[in-house]
Every structure is written in C-alpha cells, then in structure tokens.
Protein backbone atom coordinates (compact mmCIF):
# COMPACT_ATOMS: atom_id res chain seq x y z
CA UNK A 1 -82.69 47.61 28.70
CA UNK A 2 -82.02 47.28 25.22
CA UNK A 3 -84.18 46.81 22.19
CA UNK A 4 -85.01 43.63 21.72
CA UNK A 5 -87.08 43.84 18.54
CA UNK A 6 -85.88 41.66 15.94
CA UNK A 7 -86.18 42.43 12.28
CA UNK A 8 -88.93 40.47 10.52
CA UNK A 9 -88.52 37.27 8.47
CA UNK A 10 -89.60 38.14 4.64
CA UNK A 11 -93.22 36.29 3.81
CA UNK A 12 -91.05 33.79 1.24
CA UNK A 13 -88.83 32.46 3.82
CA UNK A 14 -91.68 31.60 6.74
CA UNK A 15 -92.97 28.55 7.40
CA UNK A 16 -96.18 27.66 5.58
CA UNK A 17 -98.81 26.24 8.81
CA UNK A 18 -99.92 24.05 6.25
CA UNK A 19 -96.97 22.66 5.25
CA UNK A 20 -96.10 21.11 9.13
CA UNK A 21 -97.68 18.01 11.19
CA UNK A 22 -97.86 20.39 14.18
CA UNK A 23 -99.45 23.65 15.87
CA UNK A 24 -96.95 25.94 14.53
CA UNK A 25 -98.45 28.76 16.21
CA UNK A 26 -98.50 27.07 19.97
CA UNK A 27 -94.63 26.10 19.68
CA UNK A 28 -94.05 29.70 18.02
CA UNK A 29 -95.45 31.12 21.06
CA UNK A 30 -93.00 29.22 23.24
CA UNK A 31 -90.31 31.42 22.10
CA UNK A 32 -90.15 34.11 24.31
CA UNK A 33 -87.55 37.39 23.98
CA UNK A 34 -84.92 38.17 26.55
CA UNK A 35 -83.34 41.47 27.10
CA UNK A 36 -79.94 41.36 29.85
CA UNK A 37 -77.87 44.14 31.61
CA UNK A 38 -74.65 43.63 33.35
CA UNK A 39 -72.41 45.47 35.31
CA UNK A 40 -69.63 47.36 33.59
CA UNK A 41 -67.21 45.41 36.58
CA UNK A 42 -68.11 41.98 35.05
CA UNK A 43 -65.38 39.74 34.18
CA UNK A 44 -67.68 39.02 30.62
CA UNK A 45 -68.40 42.72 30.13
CA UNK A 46 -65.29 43.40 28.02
CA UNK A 47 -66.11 41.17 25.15
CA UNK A 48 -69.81 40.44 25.47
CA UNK A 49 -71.01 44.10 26.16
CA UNK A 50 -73.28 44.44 29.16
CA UNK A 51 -76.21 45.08 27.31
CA UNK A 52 -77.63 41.59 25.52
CA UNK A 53 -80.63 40.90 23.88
CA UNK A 54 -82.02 37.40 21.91
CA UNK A 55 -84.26 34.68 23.23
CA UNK A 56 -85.24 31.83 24.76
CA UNK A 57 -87.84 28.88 25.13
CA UNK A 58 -90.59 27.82 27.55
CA UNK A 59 -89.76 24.67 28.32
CA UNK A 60 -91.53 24.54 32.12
CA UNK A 61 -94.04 26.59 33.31
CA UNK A 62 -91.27 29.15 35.07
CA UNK A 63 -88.57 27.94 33.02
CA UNK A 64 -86.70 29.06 30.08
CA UNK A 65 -83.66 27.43 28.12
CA UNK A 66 -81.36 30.01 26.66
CA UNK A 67 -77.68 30.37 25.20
CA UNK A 68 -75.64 30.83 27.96
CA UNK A 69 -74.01 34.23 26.51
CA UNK A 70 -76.61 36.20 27.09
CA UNK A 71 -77.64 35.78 30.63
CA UNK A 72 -73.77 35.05 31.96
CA UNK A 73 -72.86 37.21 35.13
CA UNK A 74 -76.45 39.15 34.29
CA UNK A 75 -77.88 41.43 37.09
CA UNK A 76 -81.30 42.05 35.87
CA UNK A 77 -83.08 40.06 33.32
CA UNK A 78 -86.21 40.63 31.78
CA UNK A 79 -88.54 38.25 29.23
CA UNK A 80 -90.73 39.32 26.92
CA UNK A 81 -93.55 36.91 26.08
CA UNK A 82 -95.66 35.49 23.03
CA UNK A 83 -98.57 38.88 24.34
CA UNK A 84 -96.12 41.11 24.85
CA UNK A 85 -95.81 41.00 28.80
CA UNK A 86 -92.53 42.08 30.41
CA UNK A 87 -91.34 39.59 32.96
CA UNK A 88 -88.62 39.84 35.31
CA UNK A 89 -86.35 36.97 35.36
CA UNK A 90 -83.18 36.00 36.91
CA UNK A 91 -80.52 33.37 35.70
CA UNK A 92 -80.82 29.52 37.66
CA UNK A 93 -77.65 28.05 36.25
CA UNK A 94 -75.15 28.39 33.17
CA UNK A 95 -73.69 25.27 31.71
CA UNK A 96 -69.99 26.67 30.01
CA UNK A 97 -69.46 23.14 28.24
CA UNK A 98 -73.12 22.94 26.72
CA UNK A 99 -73.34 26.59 26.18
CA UNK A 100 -77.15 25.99 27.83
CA UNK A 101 -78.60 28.43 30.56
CA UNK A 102 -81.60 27.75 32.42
CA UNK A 103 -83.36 31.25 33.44
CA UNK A 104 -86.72 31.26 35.84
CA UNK A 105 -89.42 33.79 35.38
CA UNK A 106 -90.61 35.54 38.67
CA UNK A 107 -94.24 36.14 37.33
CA UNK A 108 -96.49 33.51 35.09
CA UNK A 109 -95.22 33.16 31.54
CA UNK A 110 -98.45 32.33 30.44
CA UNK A 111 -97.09 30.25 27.52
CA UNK A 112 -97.40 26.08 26.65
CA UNK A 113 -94.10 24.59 27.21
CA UNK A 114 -92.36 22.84 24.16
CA UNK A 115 -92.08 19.20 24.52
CA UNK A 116 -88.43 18.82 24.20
CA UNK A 117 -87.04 16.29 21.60
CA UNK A 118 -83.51 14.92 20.33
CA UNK A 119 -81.94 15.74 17.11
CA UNK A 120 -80.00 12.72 17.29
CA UNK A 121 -82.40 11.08 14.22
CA UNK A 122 -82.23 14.11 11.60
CA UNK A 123 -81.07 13.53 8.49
CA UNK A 124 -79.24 16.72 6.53
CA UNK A 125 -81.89 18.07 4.16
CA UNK A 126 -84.53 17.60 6.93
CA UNK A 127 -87.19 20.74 7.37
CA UNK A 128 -86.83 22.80 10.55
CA UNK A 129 -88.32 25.79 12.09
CA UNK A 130 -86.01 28.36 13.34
CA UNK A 131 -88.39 30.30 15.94
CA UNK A 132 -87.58 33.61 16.74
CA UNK A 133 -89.60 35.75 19.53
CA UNK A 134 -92.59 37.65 18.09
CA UNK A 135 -94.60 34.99 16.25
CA UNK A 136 -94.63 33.91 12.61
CA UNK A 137 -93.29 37.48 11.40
CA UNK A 138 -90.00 36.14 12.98
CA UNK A 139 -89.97 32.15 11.94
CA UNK A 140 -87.85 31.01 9.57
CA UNK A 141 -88.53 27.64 7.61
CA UNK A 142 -84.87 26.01 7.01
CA UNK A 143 -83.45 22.59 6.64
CA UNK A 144 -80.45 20.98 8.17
CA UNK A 145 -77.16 21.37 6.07
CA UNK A 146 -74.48 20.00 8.04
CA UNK A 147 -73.87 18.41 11.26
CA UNK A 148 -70.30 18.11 12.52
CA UNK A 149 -68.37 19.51 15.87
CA UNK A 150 -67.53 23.43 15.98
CA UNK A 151 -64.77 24.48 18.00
CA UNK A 152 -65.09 28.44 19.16
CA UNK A 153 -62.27 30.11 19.82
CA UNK A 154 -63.23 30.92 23.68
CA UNK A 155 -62.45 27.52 24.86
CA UNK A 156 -65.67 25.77 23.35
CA UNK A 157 -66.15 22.30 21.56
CA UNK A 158 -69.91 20.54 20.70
CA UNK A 159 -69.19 17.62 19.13
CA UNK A 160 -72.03 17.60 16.85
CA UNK A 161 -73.28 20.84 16.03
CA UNK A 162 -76.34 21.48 13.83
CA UNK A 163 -75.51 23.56 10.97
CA UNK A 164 -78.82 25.40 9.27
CA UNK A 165 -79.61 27.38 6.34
CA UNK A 166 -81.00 30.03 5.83
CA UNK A 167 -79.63 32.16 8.65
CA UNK A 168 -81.97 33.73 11.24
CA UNK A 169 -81.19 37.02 11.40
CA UNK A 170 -81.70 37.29 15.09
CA UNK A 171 -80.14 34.17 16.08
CA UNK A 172 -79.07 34.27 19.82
CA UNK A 173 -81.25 32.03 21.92
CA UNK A 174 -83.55 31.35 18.56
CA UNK A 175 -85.75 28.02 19.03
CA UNK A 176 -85.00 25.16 16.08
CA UNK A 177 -88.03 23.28 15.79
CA UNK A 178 -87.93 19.50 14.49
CA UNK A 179 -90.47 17.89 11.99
CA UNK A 180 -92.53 16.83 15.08
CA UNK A 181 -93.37 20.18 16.49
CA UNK A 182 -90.39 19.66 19.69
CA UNK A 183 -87.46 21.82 20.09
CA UNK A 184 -84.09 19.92 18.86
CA UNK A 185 -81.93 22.51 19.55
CA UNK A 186 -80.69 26.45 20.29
CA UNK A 187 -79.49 28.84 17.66
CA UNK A 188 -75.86 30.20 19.20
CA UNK A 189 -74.31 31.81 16.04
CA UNK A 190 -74.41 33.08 12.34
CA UNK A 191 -71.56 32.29 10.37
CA UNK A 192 -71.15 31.82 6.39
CA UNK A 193 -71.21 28.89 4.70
CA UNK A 194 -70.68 27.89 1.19
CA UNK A 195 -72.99 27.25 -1.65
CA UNK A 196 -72.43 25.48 -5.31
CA UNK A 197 -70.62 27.82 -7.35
CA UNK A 198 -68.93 29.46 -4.87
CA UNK A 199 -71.16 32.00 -3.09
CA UNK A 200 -71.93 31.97 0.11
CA UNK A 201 -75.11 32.12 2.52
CA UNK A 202 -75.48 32.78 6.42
CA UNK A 203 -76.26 29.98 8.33
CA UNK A 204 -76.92 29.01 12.10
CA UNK A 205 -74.65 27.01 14.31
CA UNK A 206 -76.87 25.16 16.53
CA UNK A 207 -76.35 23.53 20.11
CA UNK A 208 -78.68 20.48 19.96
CA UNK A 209 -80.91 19.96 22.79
CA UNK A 210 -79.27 16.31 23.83
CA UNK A 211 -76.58 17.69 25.65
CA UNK A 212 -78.46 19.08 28.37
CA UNK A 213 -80.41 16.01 29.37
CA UNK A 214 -76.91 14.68 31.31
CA UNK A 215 -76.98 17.93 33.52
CA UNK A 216 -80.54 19.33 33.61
CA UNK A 217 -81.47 18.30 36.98
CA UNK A 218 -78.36 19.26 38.16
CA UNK A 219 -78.56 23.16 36.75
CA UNK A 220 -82.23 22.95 38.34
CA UNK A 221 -81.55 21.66 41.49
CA UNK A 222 -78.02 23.01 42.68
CA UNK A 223 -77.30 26.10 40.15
CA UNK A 224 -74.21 24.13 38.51
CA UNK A 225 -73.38 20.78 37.37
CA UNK A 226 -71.38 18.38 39.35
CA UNK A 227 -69.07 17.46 36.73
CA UNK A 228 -65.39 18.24 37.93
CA UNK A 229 -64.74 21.88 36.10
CA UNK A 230 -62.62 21.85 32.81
CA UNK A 231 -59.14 23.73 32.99
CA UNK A 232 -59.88 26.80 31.72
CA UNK A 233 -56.90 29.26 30.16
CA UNK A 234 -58.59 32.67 29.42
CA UNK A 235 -57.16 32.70 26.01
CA UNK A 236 -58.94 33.02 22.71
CA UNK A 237 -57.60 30.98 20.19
CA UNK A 238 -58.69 30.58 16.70
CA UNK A 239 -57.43 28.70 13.63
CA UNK A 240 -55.62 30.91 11.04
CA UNK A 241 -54.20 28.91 8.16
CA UNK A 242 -52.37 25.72 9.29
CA UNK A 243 -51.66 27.79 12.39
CA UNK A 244 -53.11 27.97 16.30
CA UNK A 245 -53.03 31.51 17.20
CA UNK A 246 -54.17 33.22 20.15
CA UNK A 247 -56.24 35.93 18.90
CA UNK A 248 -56.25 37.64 22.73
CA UNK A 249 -56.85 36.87 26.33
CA UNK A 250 -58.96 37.25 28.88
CA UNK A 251 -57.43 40.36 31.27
CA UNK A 252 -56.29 38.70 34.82
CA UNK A 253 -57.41 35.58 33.49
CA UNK A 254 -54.98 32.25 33.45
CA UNK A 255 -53.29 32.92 30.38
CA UNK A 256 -53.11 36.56 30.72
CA UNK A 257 -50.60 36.08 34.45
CA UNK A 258 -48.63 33.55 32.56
CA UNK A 259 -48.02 36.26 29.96
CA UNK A 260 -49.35 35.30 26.54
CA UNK A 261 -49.92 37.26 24.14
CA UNK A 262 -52.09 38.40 21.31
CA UNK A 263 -50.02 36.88 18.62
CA UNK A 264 -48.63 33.84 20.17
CA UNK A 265 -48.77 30.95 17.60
CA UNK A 266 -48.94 27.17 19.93
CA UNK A 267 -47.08 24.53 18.57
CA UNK A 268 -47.92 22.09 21.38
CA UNK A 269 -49.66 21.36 24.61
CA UNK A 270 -48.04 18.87 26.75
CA UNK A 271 -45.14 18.09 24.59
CA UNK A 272 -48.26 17.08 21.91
CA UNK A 273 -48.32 18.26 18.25
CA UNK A 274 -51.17 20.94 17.64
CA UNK A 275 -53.61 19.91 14.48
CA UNK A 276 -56.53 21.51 15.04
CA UNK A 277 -59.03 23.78 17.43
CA UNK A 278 -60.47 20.79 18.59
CA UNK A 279 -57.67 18.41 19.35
CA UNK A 280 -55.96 21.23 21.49
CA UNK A 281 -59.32 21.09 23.58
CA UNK A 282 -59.19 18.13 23.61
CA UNK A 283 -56.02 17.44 24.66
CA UNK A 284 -56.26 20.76 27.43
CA UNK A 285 -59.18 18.79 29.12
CA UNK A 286 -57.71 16.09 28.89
CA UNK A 287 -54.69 17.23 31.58
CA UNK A 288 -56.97 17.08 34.44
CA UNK A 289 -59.45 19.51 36.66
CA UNK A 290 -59.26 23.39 36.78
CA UNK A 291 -56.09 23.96 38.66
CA UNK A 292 -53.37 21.44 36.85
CA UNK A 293 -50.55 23.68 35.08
CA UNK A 294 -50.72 23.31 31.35
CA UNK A 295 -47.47 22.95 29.31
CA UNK A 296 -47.34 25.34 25.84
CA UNK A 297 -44.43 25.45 23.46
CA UNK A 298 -44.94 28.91 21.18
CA UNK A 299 -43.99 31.09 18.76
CA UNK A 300 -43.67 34.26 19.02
CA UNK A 301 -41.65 36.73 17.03
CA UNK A 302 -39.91 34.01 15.36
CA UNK A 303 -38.61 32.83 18.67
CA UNK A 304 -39.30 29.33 20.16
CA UNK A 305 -40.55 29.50 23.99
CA UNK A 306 -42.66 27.70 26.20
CA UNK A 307 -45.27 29.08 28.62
CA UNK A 308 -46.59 27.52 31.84
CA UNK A 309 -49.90 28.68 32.53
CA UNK A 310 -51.90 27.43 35.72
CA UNK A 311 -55.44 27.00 34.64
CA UNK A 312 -58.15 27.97 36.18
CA UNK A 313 -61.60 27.07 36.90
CA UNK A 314 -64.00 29.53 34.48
CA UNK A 315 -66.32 30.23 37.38
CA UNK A 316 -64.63 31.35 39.72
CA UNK A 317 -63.73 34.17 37.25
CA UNK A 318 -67.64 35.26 36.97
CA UNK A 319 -69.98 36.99 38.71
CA UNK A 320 -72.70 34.66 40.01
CA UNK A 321 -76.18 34.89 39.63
CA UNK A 322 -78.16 36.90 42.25
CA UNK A 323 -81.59 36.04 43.13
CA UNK A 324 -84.31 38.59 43.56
C-alpha cells in the first residue's frame, strides 16, 4: 500500500488547545488515515492512479466518512488509526453528487466518533480546525475565507463550497472542525487563492457535511442513494477564458463513443447558450435521468458541429465495491 505519512504542520500554524471550547485532542483522534489500491483494469485507474492515500473520520463506531476519490472502485482498503493500528476496511457506498463515501472498518476502530454538525451558520473569518491523521503534528488552525459553489471539471457542482486558508498540505479526506468541536465538513482539494497585493496562498475546497444528511441512511442501508442517477458524459470540461473546453474524456465513456475530443470548445447544450461550468451542469441535469441523449453544438478547428452524445449513468461505468 502506499505511504500514507503526511508531512507535519509547522508549530506556528497548529491549533493552540487553549485557544478552543473543545477537546481538541479527542476530535483530533477521530481522524483516522486511509491508504487504497485498485486494480490497474478500473475504469478510475487512468486518472486517479490505483494507489491513493488521505483520510477520513470516525463518525460511528465502524464507520468512516471519506472523499469519495479515494476509495472509488477500491479493492483493498486499509485505515490507520489515532494508535497507529492497521485496519482493514472496505468501501459501503460512494455518493458521486456529494463527493461523500462511507467506508466500514472490519476490526474495532477504537476511536470516539465526532458529533457531526452543519456549517450552514459560519460566518467567513470564523476559526476552524483542519484535522489531518496523526494528531496535533498534522492540525492546522485556519479560518473560513470564502463560501460559494465550485464546479470541477469531472462533472461536479456543490453549491456552497467552503473555501479555507491556510492550505493543509495533505488535504484528501482531511477533517474541518467547527468552533464547537463537530466536523462541518471534508477537505477535497488544494487550489490557490488570492491575497491583498496580489500574491497568492493555497487553500482548501471543502464539501460541507450538510449534504450528506439527505442520503446517509440511504448509502448505509442499500450501498447507493435512491435518487434517479444524473446523466453523466465522461468528459472533462474546464473553463479556459470566456471559453468551455473539454480538456479530455473518459476512454469508452459517453462522450468518448460520440467522438469528442480533447479540444472541443461547447457553445451550447440543448440549443442553450453556455456561460459558465456550472450552468452547463446545470442545464445537463437538467435534461433528464442517465440515458436521455444530450444535444452539443461545438467548435472545433474553427468548424461549427454538433455532437449527440447518449449519456450514461456514472455507475455503471465503475467497479463496485466488494465485501470481504
């Protein structure tokens, strides 16, 4: 499996024990690392490697929240607790429109659950904990610097994001600790952000922790949520300029059969004007359930053409999780 040892946090940037209304130390030991392996013949392997390391959170007794990157079309999983105990682990259920997975340890975690909380009340500037595993050498004291929706270019949207600063350096999976000592959210990336003057920092996009209430006991109970699937493309699109530009595709995926391309610039979905990431999403999901044929008008090589592409549903793509 891979190393999973994260570099430490500098002494400057922790969190002072002092300084919080809560047991840092219990809800630090929540956090709990996670080391994945899948097979080279998974449909993720080609862009997400099939080695994948980061973290996740107690939040039952046998049950861990993660990013659902890490543990998507996994094989073997193993956790790494607060006392340095290897666990074996297998993934219970990935959400793709959260970005949540749910993992469940085999063997005792031996760890207190985090209460989970909302993040719906923070205010920007408010103090936060960004947990890493490994104790206080790996938490991070940060405050909230923006909160706004992210669109990712693999067919993603969260509507209101948590944006952090300073970045954890070992963000995948990384717990984000409210003022109250609960866990308002899950570190999913590092990107850089701007500061006065012009420089910029790292900082954390965050999923918050709301948007798994509406399908938790789903993902516990049945594996999935009973939402009707999203049409899904296979295409990664990203912003670039004024411009919506597929930036590659997914091989044998949706897109992919239809033959886009790597260079493709979309004008419209569904006869509808392209603005931004988020409206095409939008307006994508807004077509129907996996299955309806989706309607693009491109450009490509300064010639106008339009592409049919019958979506798909992502999950049937994907290996699916195999219990031990």
């Amino acid at each position: 499996m891979p190393d999973v040892a994260p570099p430490r946090i500098p002494p400057s940037l922790r969190p002072d024990p002092r300084s919080v209304p809560f047991d840092l130390d219990a809800a630090i030991a929540a956090v709990v690392g996670l080391a994945a392996r899948v097979p080279d013949s998974a449909f993720t392997a080609e862009v997400l490697g099939t080695e994948r390391a980061g973290q996740g959170v107690v939040i039952r007794d046998d049950l861990v929240l993660t990013v659902g990157y890490l543990v998507t079309e996994a094989e073997e999983v193993w956790l790494t607790t607060h006392q340095g105990e290897s666990v074996a682990a297998h993934p219970l259920a990935v959400d793709f429109e959260s970005g949540f997975a749910l993992v469940q340890s085999l063997s005792p975690l031996k760890a207190k659950p985090v209460a989970l909380g909302s993040a719906e009340t923070l205010d920007i500037g408010a103090d936060l904990v960004i947990a890493g595993a490994g104790g206080r050498d790996h938490a991070l004291a940060a405050r909230l610097v923006a909160r706004q929706e992210f669109a990712g270019y693999w067919e993603y949207l969260v509507d209101d994001a948590l944006f952090t600063a300073p970045g954890h350096p070992h963000w995948g999976g990384a717990a984000v600790i409210g003022p109250d000592g609960q866990l308002v959210g899950l570190c999913s990336l590092q990107l850089a952000g701007s500061r006065p003057g012009g420089a910029t920092e790292a900082i954390n996009m965050s999923i918050p922790v709301d948007v798994l209430a509406p399908v938790f006991d789903d993902m516990v109970t049945i594996g999935r949520t009973r939402r009707e699937p999203r049409p899904w493309l296979g295409a990664y699109v990203n912003e670039i300029g004024d411009q919506i530009v597929v930036v590659g595709v997914a091989t044998d995926g949706p897109a992919d059969r239809a033959g886009l391309q790597a260079g493709d610039v979309v004008s419209a979905i569904a006869d509808d004007q392209v603005q931004d990431l988020a409206s095409f999403y939008r307006r994508l999901w807004s077509l129907g359930r996996a299955g309806t044929e989706v309607p693009l008008s491109i450009e490509r090589g300064g010639r106008h053409m339009n592409v049919v592409i019958t979506s798909g549903e992502r999950a049937r793509f994907l290996r699916r999780p195999r219990f031990h």
